[in-house]
C-alpha atoms as a PDB file:
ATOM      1  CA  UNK A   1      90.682  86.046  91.340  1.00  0.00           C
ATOM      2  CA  UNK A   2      93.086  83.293  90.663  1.00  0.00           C
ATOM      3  CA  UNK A   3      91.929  79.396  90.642  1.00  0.00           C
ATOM      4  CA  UNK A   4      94.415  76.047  89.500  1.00  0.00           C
ATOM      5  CA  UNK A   5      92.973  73.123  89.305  1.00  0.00           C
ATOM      6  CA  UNK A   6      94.528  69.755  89.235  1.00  0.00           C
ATOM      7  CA  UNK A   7      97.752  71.212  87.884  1.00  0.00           C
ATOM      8  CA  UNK A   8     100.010  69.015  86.129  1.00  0.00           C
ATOM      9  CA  UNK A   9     103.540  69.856  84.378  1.00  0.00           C
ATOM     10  CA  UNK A  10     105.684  67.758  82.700  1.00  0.00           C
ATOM     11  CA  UNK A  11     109.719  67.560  81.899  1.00  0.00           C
ATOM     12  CA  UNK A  12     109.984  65.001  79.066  1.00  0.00           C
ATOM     13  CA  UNK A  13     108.684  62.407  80.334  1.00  0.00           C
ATOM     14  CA  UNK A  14     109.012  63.299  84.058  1.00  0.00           C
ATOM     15  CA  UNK A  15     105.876  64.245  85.271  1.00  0.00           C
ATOM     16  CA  UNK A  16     106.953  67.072  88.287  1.00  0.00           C
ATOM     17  CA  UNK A  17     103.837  68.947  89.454  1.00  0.00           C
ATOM     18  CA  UNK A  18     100.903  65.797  89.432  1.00  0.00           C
ATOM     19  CA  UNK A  19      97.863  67.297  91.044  1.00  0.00           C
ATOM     20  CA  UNK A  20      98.278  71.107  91.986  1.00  0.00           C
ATOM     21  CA  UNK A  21      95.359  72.938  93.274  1.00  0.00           C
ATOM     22  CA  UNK A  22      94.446  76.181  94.906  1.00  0.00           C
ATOM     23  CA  UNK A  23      93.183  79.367  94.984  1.00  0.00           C
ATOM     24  CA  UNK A  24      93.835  83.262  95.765  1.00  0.00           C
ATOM     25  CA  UNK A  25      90.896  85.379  96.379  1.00  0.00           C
ATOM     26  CA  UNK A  26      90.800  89.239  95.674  1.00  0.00           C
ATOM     27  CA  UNK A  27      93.361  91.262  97.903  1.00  0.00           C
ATOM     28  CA  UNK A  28      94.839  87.987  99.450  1.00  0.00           C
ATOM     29  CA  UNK A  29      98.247  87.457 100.089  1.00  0.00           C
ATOM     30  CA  UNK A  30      98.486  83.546  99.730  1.00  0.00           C
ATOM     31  CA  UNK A  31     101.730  81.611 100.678  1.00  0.00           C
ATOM     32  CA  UNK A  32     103.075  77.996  98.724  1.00  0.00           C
ATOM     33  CA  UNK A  33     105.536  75.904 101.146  1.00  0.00           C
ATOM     34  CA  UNK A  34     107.502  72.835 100.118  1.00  0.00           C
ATOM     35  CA  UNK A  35     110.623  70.998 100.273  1.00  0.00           C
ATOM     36  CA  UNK A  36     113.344  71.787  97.664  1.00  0.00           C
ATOM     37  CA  UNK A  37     111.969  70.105  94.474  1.00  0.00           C
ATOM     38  CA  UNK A  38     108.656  70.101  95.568  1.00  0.00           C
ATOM     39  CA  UNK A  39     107.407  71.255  92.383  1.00  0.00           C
ATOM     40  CA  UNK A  40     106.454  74.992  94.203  1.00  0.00           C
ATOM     41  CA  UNK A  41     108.723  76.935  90.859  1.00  0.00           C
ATOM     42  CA  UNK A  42     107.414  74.897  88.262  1.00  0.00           C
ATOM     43  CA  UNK A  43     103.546  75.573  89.390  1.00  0.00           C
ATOM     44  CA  UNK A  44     104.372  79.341  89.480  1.00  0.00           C
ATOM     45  CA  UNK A  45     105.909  78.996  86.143  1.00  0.00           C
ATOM     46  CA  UNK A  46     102.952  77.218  84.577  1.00  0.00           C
ATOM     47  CA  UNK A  47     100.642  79.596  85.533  1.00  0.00           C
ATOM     48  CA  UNK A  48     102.059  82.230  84.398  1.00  0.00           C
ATOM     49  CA  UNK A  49     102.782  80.520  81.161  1.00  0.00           C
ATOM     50  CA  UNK A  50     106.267  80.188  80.830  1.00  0.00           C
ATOM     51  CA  UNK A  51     105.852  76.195  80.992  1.00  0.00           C
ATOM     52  CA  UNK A  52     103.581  74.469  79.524  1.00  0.00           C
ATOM     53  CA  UNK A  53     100.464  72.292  81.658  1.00  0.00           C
ATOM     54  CA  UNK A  54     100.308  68.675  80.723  1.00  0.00           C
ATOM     55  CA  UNK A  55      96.584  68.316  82.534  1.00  0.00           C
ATOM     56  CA  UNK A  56      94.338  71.191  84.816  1.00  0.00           C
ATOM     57  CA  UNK A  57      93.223  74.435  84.318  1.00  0.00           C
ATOM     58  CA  UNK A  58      94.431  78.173  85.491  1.00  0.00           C
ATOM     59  CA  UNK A  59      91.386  80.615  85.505  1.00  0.00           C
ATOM     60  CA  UNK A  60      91.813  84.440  86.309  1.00  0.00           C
ATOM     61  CA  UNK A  61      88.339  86.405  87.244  1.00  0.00           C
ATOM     62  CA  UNK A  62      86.674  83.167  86.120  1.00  0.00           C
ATOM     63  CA  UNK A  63      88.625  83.107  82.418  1.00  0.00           C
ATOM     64  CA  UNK A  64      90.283  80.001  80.924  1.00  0.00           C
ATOM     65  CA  UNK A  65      93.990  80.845  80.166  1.00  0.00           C
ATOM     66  CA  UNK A  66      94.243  77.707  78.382  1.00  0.00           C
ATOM     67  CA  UNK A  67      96.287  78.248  75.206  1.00  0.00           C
ATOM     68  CA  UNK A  68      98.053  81.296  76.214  1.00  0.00           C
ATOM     69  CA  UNK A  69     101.416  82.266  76.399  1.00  0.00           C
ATOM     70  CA  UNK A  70     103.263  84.117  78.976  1.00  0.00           C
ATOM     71  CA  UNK A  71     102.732  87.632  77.353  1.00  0.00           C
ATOM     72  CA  UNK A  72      98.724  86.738  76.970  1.00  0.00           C
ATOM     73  CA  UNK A  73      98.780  86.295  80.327  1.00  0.00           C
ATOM     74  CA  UNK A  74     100.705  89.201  82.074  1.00  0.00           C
ATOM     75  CA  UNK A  75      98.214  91.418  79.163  1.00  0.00           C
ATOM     76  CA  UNK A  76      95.413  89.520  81.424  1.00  0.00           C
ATOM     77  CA  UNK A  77      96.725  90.419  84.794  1.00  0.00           C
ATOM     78  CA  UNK A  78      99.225  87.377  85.712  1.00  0.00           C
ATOM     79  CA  UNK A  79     102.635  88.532  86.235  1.00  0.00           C
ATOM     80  CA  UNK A  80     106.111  86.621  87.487  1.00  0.00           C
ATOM     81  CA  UNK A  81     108.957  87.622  89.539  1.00  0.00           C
ATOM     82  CA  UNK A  82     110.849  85.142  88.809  1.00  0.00           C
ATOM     83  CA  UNK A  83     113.304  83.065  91.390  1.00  0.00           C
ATOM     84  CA  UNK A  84     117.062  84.866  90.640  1.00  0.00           C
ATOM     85  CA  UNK A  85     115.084  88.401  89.649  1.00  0.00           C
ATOM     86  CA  UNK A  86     115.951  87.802  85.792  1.00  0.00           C
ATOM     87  CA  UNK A  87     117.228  91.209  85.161  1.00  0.00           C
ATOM     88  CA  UNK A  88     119.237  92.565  82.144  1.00  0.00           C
ATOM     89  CA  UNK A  89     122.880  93.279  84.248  1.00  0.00           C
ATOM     90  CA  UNK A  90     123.775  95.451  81.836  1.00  0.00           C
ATOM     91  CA  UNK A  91     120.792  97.933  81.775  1.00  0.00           C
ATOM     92  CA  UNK A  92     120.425 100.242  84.213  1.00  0.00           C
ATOM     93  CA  UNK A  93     117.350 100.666  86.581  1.00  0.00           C
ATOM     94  CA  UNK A  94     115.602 102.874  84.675  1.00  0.00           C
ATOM     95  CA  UNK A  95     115.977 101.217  82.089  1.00  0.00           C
ATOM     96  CA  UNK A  96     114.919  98.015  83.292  1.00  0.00           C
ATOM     97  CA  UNK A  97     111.960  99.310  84.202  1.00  0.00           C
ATOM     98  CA  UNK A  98     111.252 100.758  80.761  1.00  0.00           C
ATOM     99  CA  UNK A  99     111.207  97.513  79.189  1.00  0.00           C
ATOM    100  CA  UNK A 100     107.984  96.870  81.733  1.00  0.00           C
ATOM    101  CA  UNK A 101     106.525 100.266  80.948  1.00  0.00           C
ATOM    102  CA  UNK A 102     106.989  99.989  77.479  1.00  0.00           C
ATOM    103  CA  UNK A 103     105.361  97.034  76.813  1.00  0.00           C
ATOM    104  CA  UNK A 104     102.397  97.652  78.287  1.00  0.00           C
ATOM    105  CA  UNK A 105     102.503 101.159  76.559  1.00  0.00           C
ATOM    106  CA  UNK A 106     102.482  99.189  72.861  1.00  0.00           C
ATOM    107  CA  UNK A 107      99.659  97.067  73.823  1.00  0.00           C
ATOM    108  CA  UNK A 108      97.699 100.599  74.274  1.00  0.00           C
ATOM    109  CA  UNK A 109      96.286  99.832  77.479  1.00  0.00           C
ATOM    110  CA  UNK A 110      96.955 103.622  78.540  1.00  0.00           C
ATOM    111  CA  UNK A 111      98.782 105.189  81.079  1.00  0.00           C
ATOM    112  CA  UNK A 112     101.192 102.746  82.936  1.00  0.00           C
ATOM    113  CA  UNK A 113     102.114 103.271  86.341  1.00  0.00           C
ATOM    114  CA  UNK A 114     104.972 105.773  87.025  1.00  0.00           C
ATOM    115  CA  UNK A 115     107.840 105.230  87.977  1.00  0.00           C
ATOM    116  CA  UNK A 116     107.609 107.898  91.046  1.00  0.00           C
ATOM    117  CA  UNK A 117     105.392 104.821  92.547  1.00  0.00           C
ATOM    118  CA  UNK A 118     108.101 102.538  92.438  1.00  0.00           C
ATOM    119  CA  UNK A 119     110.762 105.335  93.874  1.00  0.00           C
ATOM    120  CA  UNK A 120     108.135 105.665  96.717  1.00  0.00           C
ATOM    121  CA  UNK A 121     108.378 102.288  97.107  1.00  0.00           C
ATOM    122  CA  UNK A 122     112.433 101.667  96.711  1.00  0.00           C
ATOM    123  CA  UNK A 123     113.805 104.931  97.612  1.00  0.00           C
ATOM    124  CA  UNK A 124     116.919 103.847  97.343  1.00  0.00           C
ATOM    125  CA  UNK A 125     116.288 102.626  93.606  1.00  0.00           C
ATOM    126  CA  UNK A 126     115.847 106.657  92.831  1.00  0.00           C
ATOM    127  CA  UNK A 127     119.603 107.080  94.037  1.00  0.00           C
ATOM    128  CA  UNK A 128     120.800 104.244  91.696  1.00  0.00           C
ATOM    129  CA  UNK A 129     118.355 104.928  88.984  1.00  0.00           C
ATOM    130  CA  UNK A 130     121.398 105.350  86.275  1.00  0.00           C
ATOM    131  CA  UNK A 131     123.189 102.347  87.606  1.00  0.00           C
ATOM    132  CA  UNK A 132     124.100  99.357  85.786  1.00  0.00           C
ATOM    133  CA  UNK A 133     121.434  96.434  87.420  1.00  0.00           C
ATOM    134  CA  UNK A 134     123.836  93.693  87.446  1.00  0.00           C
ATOM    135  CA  UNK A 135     126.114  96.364  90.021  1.00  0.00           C
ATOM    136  CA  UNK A 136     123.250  96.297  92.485  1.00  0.00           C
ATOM    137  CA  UNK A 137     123.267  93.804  95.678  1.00  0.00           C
ATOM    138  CA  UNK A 138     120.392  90.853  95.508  1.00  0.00           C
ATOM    139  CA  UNK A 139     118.139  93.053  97.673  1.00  0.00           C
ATOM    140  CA  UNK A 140     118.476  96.086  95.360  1.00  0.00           C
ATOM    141  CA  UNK A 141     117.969  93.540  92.505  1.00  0.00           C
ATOM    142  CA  UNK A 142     115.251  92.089  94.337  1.00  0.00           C
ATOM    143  CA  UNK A 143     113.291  95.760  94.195  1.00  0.00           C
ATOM    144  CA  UNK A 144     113.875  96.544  90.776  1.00  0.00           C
ATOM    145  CA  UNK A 145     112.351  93.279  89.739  1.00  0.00           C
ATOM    146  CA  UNK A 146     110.038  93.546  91.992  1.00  0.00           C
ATOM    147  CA  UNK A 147     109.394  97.475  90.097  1.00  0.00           C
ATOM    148  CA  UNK A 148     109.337  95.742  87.094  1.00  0.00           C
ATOM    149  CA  UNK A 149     106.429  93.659  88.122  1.00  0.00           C
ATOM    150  CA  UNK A 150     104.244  96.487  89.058  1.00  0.00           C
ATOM    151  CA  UNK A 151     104.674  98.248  86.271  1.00  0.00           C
ATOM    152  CA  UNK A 152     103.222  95.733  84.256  1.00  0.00           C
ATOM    153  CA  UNK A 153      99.847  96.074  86.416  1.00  0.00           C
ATOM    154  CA  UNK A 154      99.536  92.875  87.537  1.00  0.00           C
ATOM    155  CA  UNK A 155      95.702  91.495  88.759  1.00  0.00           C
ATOM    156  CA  UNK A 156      97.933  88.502  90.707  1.00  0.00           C
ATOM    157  CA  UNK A 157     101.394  89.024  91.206  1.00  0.00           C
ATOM    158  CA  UNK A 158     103.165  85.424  91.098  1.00  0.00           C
ATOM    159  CA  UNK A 159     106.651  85.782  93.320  1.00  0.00           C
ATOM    160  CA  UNK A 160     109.020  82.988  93.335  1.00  0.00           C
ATOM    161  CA  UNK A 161     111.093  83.113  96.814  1.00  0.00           C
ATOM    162  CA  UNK A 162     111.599  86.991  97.004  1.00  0.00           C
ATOM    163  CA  UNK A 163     113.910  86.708  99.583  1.00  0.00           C
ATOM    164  CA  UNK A 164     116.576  83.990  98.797  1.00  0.00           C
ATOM    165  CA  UNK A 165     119.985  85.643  99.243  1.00  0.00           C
ATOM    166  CA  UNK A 166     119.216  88.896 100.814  1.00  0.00           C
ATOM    167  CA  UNK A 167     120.283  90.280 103.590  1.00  0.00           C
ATOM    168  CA  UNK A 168     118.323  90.091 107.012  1.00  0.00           C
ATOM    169  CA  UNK A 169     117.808  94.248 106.575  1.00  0.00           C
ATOM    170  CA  UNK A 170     116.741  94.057 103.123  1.00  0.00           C
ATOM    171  CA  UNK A 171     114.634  90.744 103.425  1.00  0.00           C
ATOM    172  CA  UNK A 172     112.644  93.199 105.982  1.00  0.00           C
ATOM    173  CA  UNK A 173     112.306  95.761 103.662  1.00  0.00           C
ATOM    174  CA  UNK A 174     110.894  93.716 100.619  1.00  0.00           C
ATOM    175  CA  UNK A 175     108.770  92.245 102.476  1.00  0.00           C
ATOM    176  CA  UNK A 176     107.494  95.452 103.745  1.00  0.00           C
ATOM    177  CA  UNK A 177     107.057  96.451 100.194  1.00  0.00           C
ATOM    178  CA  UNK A 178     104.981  93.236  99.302  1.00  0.00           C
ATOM    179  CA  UNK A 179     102.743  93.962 102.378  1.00  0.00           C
ATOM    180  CA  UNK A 180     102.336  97.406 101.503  1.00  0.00           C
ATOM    181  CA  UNK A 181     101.039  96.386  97.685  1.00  0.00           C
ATOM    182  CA  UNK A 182      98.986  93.488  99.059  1.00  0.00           C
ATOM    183  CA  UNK A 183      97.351  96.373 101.569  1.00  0.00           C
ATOM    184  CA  UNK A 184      96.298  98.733  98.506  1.00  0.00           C
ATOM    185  CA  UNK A 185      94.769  95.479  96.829  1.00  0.00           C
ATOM    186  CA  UNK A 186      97.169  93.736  95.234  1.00  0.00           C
ATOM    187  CA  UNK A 187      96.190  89.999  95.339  1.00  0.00           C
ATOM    188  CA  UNK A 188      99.715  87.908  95.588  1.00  0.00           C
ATOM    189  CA  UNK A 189     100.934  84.171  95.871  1.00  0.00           C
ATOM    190  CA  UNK A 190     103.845  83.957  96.921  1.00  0.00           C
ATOM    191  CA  UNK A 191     106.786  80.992  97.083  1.00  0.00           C
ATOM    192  CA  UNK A 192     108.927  81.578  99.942  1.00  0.00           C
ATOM    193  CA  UNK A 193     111.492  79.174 101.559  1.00  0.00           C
ATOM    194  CA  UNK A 194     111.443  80.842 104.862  1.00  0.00           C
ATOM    195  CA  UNK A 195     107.913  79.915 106.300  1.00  0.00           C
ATOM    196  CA  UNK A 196     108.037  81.989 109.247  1.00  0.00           C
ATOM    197  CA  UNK A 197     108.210  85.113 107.223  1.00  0.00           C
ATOM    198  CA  UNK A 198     105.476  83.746 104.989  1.00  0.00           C
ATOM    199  CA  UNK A 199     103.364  83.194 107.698  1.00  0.00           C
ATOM    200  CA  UNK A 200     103.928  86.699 108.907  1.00  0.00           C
ATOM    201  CA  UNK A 201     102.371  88.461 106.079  1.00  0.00           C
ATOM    202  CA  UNK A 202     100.054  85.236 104.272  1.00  0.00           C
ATOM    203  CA  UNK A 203      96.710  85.307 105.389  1.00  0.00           C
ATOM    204  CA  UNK A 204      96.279  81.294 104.097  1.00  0.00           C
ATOM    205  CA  UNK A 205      98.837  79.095 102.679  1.00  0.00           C
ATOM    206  CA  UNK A 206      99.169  75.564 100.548  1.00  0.00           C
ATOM    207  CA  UNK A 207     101.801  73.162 100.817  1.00  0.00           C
ATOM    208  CA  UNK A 208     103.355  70.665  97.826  1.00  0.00           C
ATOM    209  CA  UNK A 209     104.713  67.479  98.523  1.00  0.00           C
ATOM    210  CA  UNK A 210     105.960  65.768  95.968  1.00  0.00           C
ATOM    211  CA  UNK A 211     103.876  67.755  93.067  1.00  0.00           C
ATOM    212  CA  UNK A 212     100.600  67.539  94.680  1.00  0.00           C
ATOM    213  CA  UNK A 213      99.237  69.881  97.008  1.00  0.00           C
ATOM    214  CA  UNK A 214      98.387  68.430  99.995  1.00  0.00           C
ATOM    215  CA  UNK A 215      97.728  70.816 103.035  1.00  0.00           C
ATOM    216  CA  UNK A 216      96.255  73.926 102.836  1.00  0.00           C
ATOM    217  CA  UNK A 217      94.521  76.489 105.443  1.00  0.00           C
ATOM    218  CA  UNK A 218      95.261  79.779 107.280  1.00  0.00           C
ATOM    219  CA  UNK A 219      98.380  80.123 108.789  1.00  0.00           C
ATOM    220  CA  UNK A 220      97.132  80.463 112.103  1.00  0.00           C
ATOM    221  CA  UNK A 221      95.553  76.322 111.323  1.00  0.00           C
ATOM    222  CA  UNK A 222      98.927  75.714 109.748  1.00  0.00           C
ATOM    223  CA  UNK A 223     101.035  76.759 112.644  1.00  0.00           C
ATOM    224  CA  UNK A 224      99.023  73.957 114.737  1.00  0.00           C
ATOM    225  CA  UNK A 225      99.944  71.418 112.361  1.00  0.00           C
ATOM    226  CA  UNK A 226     102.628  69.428 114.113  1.00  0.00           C
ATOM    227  CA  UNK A 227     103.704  68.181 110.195  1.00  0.00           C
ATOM    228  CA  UNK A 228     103.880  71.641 108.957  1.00  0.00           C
ATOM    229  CA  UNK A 229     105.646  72.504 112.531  1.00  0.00           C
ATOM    230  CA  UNK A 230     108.389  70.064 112.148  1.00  0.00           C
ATOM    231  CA  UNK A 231     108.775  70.361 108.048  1.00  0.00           C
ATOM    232  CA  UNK A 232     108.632  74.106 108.097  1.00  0.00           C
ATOM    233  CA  UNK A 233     108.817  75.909 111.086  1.00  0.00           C
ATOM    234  CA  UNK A 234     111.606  74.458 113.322  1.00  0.00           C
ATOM    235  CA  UNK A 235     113.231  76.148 115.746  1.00  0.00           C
ATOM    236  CA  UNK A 236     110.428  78.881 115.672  1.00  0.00           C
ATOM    237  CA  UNK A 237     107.791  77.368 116.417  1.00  0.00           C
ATOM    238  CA  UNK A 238     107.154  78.132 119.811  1.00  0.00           C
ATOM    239  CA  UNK A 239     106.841  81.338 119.077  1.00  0.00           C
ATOM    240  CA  UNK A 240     105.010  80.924 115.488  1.00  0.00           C
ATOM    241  CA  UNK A 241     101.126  80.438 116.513  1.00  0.00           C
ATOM    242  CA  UNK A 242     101.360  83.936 119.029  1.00  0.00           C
ATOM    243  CA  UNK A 243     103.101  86.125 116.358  1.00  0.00           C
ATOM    244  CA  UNK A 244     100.381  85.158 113.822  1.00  0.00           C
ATOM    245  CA  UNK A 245      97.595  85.626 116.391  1.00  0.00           C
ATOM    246  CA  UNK A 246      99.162  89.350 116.957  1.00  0.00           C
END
């Protein structure tokens, strides 16, 4: 589905992502670890566009994205939710999620999804449908961005440490919704600064070091990894290898 090879990204003359590569096959839910400044925001970003790549390639179902921009590529299937959600504050839901439906809806690519699917998804965003977004807490934030994303009918859908800031109860139930998607097909890579969560849902995962990506495997192969243990894991990790065996 997805494939980035030898990824590198460049700020002036800083070169911050040097050899990135890895892969996310249909219906996988695939997790990136790192330290903070790792590079694991700017490789999300430069796949999806928003940054340009100095050297490597992104392919989706086999096609070069080379040369395109960050619209070109959501209208192919690759779609950001960006770190900090990104949302216009003084919108409301709904209309948030407009913007998403709408643009697909000029590109005349048919019917988008509805917004009932995303209300099935966030219940509580029905209740706060008329609400101002930038009156919502992170978690409710967190949903409508992650709403947005779906409604642009994403092939991968890129998401960039869905639960910094939230709440233990809502961290539970975003992540329930990304499991749910992933279930019904949805193929997802996924930055996420708490590893133990990642390795809950992720099927595989890759770690950067230092722009490169240097580890990769299932999380089960991971959770053995006394480097991965002691970088990522910590306190959990007695309990890490049983929980992803369950």
């Amino acid at each position: 589905m997805l494939e980035v090879s030898s990824l590198a990204v460049r700020y002036g003359r800083s070169e911050v992502v040097r050899d990135v590569s890895l892969r996310v096959e249909p219906g996988e839910l695939v997790g990136v670890l790192g330290a903070n400044g790792a590079g694991k925001t700017t490789t999300l970003k430069a796949i999806a566009g928003v940054l340009p790549v100095a050297r490597g390639e992104v392919r989706l179902d086999g096609r070069s994205m080379s040369g395109m921009d960050a619209h070109r590529r959501v209208r192919s299937g690759i779609v950001l939710v960006p770190e900090g959600r990104h949302l216009f504050p003084v919108m409301t839901v709904e209309e948030n999620l407009k913007v998403a439906a709408e643009a697909i809806r000029r590109r005349g690519e048919g019917d988008t999804l509805s917004f009932e699917a995303v209300f099935q998804l966030f219940p509580r965003l029905r209740e706060r449908r008329t609400q101002r977004a930038g009156s919502l807490s992170g978690g409710e934030q967190q949903m409508v961005a992650l709403g947005r994303g779906m409604l642009s009918r994403p092939k991968v859908l890129l998401l960039d440490e869905p639960s910094l800031g939230l709440a233990p109860a809502l961290v539970d139930e975003v992540f329930d919704a990304i499991t749910r998607l992933n279930g019904e097909g949805l193929s997802v890579l996924m930055v996420e600064q708490d590893a133990g969560r990642a390795f809950d849902v992720c099927s595989r995962a890759y770690v950067i070091e230092r722009g490169s990506s240097t580890m990769d495997g299932t999380v089960a192969e991971l959770a053995d990894d006394l480097r991965v243990v002691e970088a990522f894991l910590g306190a959990v990790a007695s309990d890490r290898p049983q929980s992803v065996e369950e």
